[in-house]
C-alpha atoms as a PDB file:
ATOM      1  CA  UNK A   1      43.874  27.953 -46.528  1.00  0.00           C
ATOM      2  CA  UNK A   2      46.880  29.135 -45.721  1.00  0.00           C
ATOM      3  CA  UNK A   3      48.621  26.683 -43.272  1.00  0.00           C
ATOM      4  CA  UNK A   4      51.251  28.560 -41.682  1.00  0.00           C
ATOM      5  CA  UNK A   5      48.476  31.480 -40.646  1.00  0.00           C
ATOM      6  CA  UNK A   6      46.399  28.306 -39.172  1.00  0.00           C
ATOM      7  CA  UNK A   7      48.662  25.643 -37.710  1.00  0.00           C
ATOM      8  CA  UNK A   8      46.205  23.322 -36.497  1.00  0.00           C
ATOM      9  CA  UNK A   9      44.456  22.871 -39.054  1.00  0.00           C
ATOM     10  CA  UNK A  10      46.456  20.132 -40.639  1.00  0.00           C
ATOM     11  CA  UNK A  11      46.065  17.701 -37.692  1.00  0.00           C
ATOM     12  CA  UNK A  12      42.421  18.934 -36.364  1.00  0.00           C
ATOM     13  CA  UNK A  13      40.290  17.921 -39.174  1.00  0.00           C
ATOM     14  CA  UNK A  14      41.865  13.984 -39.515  1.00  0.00           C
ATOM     15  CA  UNK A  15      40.779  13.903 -35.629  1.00  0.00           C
ATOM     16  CA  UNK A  16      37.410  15.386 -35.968  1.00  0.00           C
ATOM     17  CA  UNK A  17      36.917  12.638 -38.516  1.00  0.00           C
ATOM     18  CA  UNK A  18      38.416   9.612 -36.704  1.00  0.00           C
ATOM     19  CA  UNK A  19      36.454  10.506 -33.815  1.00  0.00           C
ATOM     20  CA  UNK A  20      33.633  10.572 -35.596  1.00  0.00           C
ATOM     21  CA  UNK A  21      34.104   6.762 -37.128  1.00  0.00           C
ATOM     22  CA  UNK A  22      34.873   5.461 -33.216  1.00  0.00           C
ATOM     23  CA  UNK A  23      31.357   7.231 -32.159  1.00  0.00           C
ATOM     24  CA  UNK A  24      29.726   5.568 -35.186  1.00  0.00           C
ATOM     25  CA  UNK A  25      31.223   1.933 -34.441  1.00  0.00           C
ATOM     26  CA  UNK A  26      30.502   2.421 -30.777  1.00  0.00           C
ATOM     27  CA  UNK A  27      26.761   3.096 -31.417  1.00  0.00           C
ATOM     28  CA  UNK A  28      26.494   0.157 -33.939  1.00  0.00           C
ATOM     29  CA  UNK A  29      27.943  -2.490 -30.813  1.00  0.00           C
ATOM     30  CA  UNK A  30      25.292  -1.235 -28.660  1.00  0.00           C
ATOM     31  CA  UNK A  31      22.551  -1.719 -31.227  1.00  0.00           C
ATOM     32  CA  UNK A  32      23.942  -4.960 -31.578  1.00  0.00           C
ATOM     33  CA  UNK A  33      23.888  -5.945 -27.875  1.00  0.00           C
ATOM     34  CA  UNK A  34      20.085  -4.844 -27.708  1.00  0.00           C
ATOM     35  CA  UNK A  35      19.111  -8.422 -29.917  1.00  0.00           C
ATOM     36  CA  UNK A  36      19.268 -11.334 -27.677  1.00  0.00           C
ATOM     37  CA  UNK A  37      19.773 -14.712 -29.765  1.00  0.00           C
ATOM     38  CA  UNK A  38      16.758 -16.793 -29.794  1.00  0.00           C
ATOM     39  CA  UNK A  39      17.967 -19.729 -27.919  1.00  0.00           C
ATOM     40  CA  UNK A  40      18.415 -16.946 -24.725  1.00  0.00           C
ATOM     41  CA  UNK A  41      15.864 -16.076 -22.611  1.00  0.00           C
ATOM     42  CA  UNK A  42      15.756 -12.784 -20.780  1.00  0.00           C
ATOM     43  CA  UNK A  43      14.310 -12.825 -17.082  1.00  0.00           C
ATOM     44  CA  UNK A  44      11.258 -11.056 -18.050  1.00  0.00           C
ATOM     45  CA  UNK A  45      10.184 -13.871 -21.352  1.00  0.00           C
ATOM     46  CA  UNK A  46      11.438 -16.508 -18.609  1.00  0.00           C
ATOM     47  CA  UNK A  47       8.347 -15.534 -16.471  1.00  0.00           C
ATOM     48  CA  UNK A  48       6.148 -15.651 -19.388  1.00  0.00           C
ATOM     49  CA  UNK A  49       6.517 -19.531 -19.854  1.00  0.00           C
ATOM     50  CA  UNK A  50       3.671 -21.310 -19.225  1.00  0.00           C
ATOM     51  CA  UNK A  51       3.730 -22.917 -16.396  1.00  0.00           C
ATOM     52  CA  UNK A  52       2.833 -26.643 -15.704  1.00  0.00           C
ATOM     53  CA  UNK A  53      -0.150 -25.772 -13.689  1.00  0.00           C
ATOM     54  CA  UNK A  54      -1.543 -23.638 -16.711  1.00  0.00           C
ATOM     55  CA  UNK A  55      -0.759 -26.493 -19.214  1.00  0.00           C
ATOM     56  CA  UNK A  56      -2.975 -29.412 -17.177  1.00  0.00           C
ATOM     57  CA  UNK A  57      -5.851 -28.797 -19.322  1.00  0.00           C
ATOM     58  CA  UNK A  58      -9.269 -29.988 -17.797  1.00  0.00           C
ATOM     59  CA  UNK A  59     -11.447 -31.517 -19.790  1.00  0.00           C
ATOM     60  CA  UNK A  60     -14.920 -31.336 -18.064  1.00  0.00           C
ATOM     61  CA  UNK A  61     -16.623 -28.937 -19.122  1.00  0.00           C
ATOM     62  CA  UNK A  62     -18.512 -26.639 -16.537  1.00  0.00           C
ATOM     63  CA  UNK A  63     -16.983 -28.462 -14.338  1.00  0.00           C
ATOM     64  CA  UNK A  64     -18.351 -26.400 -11.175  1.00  0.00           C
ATOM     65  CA  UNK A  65     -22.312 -26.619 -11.955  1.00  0.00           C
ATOM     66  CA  UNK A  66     -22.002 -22.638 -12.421  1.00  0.00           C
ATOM     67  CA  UNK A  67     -23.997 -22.328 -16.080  1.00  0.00           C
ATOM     68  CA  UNK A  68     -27.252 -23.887 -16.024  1.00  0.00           C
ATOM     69  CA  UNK A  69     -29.911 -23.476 -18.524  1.00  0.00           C
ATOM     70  CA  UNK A  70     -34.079 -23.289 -18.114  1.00  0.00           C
ATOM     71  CA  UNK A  71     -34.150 -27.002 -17.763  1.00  0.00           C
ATOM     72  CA  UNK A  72     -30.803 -28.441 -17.370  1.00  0.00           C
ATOM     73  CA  UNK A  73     -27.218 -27.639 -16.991  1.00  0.00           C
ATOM     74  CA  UNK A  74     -24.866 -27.044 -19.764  1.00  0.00           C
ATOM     75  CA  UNK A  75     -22.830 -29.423 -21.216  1.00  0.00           C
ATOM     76  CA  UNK A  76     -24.586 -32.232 -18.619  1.00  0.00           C
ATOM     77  CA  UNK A  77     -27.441 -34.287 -19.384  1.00  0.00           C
ATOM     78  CA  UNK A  78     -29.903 -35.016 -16.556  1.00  0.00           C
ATOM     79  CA  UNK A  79     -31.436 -38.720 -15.927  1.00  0.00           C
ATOM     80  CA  UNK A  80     -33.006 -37.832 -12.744  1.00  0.00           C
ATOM     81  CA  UNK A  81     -35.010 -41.075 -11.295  1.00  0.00           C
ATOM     82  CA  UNK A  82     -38.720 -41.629 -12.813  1.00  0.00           C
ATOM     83  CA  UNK A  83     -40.099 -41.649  -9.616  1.00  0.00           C
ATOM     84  CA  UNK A  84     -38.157 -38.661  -8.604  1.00  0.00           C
ATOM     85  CA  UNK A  85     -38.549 -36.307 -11.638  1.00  0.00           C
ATOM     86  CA  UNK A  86     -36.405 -33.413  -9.279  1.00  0.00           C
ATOM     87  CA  UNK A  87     -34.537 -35.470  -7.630  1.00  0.00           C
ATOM     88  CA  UNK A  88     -31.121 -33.488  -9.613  1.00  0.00           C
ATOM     89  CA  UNK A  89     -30.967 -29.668  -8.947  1.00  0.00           C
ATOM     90  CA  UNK A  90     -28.221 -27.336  -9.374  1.00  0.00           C
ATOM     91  CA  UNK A  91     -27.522 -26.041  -4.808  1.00  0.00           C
ATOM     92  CA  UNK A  92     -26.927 -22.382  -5.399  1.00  0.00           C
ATOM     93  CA  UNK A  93     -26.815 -22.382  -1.353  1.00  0.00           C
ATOM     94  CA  UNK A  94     -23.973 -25.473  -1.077  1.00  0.00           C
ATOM     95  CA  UNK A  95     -20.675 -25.031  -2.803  1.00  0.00           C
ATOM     96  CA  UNK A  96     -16.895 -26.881  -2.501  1.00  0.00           C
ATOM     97  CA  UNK A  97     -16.032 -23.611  -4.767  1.00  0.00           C
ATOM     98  CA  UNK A  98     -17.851 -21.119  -6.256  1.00  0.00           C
ATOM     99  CA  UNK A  99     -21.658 -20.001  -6.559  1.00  0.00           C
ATOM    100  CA  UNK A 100     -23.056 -23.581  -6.616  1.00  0.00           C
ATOM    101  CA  UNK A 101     -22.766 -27.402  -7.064  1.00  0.00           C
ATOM    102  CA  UNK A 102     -24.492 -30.112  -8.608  1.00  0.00           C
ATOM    103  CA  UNK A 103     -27.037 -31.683  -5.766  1.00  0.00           C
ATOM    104  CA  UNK A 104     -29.231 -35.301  -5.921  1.00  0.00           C
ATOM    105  CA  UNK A 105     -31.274 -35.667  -3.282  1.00  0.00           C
ATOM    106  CA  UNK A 106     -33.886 -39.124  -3.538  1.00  0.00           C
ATOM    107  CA  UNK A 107     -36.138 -40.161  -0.932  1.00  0.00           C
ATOM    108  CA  UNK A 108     -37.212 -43.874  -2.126  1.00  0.00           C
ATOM    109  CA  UNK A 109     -34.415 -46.530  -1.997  1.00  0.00           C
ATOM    110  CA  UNK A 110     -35.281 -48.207  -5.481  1.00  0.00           C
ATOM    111  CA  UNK A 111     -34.436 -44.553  -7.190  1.00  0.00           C
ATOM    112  CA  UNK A 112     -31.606 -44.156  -9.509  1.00  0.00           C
ATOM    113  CA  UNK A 113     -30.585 -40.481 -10.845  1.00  0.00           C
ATOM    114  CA  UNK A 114     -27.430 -39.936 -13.317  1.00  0.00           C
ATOM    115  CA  UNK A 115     -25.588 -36.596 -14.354  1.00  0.00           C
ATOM    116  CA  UNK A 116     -23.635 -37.436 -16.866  1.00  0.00           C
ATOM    117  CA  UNK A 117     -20.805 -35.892 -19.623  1.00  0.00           C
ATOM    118  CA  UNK A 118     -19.133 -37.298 -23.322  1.00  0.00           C
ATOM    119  CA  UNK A 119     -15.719 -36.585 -23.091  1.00  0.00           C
ATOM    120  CA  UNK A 120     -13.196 -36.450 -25.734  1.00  0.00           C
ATOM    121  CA  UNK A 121      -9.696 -38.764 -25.161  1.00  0.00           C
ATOM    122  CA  UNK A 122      -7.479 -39.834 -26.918  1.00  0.00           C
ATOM    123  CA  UNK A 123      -6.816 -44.130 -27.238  1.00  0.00           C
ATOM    124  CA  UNK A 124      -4.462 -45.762 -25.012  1.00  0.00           C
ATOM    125  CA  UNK A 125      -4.436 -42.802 -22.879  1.00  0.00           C
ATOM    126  CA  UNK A 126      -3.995 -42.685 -19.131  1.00  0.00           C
ATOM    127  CA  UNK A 127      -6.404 -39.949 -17.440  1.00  0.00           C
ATOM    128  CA  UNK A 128      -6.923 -38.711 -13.824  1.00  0.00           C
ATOM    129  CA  UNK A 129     -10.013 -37.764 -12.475  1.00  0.00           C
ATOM    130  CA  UNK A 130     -10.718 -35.470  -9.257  1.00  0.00           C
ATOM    131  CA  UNK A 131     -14.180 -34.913  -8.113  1.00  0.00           C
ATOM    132  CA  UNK A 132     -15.075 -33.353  -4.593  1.00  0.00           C
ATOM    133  CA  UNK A 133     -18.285 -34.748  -2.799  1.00  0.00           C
ATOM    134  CA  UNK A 134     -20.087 -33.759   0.015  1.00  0.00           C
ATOM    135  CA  UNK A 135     -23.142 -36.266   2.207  1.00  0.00           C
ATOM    136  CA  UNK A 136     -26.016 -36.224   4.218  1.00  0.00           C
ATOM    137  CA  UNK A 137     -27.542 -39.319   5.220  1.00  0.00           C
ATOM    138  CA  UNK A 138     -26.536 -41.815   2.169  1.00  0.00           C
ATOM    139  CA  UNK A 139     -28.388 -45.165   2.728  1.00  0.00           C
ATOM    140  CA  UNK A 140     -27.633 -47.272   0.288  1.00  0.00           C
ATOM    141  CA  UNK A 141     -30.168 -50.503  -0.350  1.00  0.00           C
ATOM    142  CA  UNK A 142     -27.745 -53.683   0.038  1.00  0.00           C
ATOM    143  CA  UNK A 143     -25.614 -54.875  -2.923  1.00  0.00           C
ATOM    144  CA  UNK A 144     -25.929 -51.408  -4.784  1.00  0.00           C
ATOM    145  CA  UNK A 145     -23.470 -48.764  -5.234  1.00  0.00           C
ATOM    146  CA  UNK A 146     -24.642 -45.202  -3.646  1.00  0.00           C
ATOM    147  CA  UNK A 147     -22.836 -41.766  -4.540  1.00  0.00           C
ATOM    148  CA  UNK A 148     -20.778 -43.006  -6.826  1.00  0.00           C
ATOM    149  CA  UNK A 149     -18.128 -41.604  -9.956  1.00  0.00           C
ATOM    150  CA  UNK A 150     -17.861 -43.619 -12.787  1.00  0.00           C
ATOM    151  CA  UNK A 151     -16.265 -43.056 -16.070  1.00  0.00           C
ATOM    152  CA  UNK A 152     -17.346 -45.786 -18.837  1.00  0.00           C
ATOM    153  CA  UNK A 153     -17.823 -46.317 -22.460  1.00  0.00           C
ATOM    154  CA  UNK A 154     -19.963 -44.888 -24.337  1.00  0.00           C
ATOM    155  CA  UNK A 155     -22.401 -48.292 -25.260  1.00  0.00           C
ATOM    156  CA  UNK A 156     -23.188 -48.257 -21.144  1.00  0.00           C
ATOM    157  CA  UNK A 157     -20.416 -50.676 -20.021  1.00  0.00           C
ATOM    158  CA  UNK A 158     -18.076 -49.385 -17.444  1.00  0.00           C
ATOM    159  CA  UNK A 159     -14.157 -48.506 -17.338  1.00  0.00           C
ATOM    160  CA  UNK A 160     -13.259 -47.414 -14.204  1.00  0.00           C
ATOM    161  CA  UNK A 161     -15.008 -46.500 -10.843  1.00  0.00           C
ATOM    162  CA  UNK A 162     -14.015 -44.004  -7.590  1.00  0.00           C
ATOM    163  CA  UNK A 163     -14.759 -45.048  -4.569  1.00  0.00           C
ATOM    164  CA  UNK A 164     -18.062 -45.209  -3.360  1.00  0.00           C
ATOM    165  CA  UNK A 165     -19.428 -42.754  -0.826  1.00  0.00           C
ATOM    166  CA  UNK A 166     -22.619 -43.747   1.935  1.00  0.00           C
ATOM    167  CA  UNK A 167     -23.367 -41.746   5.332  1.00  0.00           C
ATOM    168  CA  UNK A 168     -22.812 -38.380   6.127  1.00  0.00           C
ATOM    169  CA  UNK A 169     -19.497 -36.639   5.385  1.00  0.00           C
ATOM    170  CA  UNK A 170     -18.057 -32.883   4.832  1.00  0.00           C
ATOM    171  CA  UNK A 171     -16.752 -32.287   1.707  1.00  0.00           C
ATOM    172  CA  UNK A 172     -13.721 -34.524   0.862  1.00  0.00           C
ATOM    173  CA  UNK A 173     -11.797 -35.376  -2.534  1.00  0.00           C
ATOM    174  CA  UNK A 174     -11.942 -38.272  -4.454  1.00  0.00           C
ATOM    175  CA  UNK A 175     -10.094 -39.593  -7.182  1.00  0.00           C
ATOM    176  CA  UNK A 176      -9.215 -42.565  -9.765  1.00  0.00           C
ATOM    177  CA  UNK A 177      -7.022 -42.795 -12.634  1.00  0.00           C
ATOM    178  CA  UNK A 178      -7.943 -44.552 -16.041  1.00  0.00           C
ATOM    179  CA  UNK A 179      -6.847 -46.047 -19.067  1.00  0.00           C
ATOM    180  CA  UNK A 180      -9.063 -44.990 -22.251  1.00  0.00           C
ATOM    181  CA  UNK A 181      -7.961 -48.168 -23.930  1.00  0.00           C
ATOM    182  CA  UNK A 182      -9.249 -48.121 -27.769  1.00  0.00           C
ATOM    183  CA  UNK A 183     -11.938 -45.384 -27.238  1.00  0.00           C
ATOM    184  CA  UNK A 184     -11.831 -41.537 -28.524  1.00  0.00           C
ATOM    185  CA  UNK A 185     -15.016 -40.961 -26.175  1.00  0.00           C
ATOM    186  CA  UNK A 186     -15.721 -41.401 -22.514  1.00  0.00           C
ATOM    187  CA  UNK A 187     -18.760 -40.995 -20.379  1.00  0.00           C
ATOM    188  CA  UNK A 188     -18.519 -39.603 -16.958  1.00  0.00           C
ATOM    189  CA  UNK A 189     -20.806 -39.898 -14.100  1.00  0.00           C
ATOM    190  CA  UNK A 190     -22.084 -39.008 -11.093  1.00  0.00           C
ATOM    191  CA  UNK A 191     -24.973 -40.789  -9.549  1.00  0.00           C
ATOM    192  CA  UNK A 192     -26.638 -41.755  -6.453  1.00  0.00           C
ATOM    193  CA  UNK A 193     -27.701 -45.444  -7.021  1.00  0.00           C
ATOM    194  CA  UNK A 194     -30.425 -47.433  -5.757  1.00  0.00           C
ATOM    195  CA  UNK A 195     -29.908 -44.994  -2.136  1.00  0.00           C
ATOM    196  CA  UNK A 196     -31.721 -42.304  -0.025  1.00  0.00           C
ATOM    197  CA  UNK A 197     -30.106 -39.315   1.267  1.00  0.00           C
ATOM    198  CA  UNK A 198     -28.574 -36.451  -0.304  1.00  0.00           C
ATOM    199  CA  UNK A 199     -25.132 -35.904  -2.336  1.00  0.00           C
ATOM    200  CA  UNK A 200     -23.447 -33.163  -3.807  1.00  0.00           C
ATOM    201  CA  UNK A 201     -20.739 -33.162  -6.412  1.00  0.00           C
ATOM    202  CA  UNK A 202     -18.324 -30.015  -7.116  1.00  0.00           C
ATOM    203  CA  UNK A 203     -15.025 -28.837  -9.140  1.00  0.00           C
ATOM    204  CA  UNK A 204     -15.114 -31.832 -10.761  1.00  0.00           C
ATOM    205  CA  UNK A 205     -11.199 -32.272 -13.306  1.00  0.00           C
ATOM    206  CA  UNK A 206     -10.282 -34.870 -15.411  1.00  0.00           C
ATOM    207  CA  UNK A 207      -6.753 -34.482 -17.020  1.00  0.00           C
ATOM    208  CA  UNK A 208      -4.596 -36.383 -18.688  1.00  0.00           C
ATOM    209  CA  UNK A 209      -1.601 -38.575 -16.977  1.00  0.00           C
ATOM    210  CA  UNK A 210      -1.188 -39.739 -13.876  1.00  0.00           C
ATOM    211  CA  UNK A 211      -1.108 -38.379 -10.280  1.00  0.00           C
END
C-alpha cells in the first residue's frame, strides 16, 4: 500500500480495531450484569416464596366430608350408635364450605356415634385444632358430654378436649390446642355423646404450633 497515495490509512485501521475491543468488553459487562448472585433476590423470585399461609400444612385428611365412598367416608371411620345404625351421614344439602359436611343426627338419648381419624405427629409437639360446628336441638342426658371434639391416644384414653356444644346454634368455630406428649399417633373425634338432636361438623384443620 502505498501510504502517501492513502493517508489515512495508517491511523484508520488501529481505530477500527480498538473500537472493536471496547464493543467486545462492553458486551461481556452486560452479560455479566444479567447473573444475579444467589444470595439476591429479584422482585419477581421474591413473589415466588412461599408464603406462611401455604406452609401451615393441615393434617386432616378430607377434612371437608367432600370424598365419600359406598359405605363410608374416606380416610374416616364410622362408629355410628347400635341403636342408630344411620345415625352418621355425609349433608350434601348443609355446608360451612363446600359441597357437604359431616352430619349425626340421633333420636334416643342413651345413643353414642363417633367419626373418627389416626393422625400422624410428631412427640412433644404442640398442635392446633380448628373445627366449625353447626346445631339443632342438642339435648344432652345429664353428666354426658354432647357434640363434642376430642383428640386422644390411640389405646382410647383422652388428650385434649374443645368445648362442648348443646342447643341450637349457626355455624361457629371452635378450637383447642394440644401437646402430643410421647405419641407419633393421635386420634381425632367428633361425636355426639349420650344426646338427641342433630350436629354437623365442617373444614375441620389441625396444624402444628400454636394460635
Amino acid at each position: 500500500m502505498n501510504a502517501a497515495k492513502y493517508p489515512t490509512a495508517l491511523w484508520l485501521v488501529p481505530l477500527v480495531l480498538f473500537l472493536a475491543t471496547m464493543f467486545q468488553c462492553i458486551a461481556s459487562d452486560q452479560d455479566k450484569n444479567r447473573l444475579v448472585p444467589a444470595d439476591v433476590k429479584t422482585p419477581e423470585a421474591a413473589t415466588r416464596e412461599p408464603s406462611a399461609e401455604s406452609l401451615r400444612e393441615n393434617l386432616v385428611m378430607n377434612s371437608g366430608f367432600e370424598k365419600s365412598g359406598q359405605d363410608e367416608l374416606e380416610y374416616w371411620a364410622l362408629m355410628p350408635a347400635k341403636s342408630e345404625l344411620s345415625a352418621i351421614t355425609v349433608d350434601g344439602a348443609e355446608s360451612h364450605s363446600g359441597n357437604s359436611s359431616l352430619r349425626i343426627s340421633q333420636a334416643n338419648a342413651d345413643s353414642f356415634s363417633v367419626c373418627k381419624q389416626n393422625i400422624p405427629v410428631e412427640p412433644g409437639t404442640d398442635y392446633t385444632v380448628t373445627c366449625w360446628m353447626k346445631g339443632e336441638n342438642i339435648v344432652i342426658t345429664e353428666g354426658c358430654e354432647g357434640a363434642h371434639v376430642l383428640i386422644g391416644k390411640t389405646d382410647g384414653h383422652g388428650i385434649k378436649g374443645a368445648a362442648i356444644q348443646q342447643g341450637s346454634f349457626p355455624w361457629k368455630k371452635t378450637a383447642m390446642t394440644f401437646n402430643s406428649g410421647s405419641e407419633n399417633t393421635v386420634t381425632l373425634q367428633l361425636y355426639l355423646h349420650l344426646s338427641t338432636g342433630d350436629v354437623w361438623y365442617d373444614d375441620i384443620e389441625m396444624v402444628k404450633g400454636l394460635e
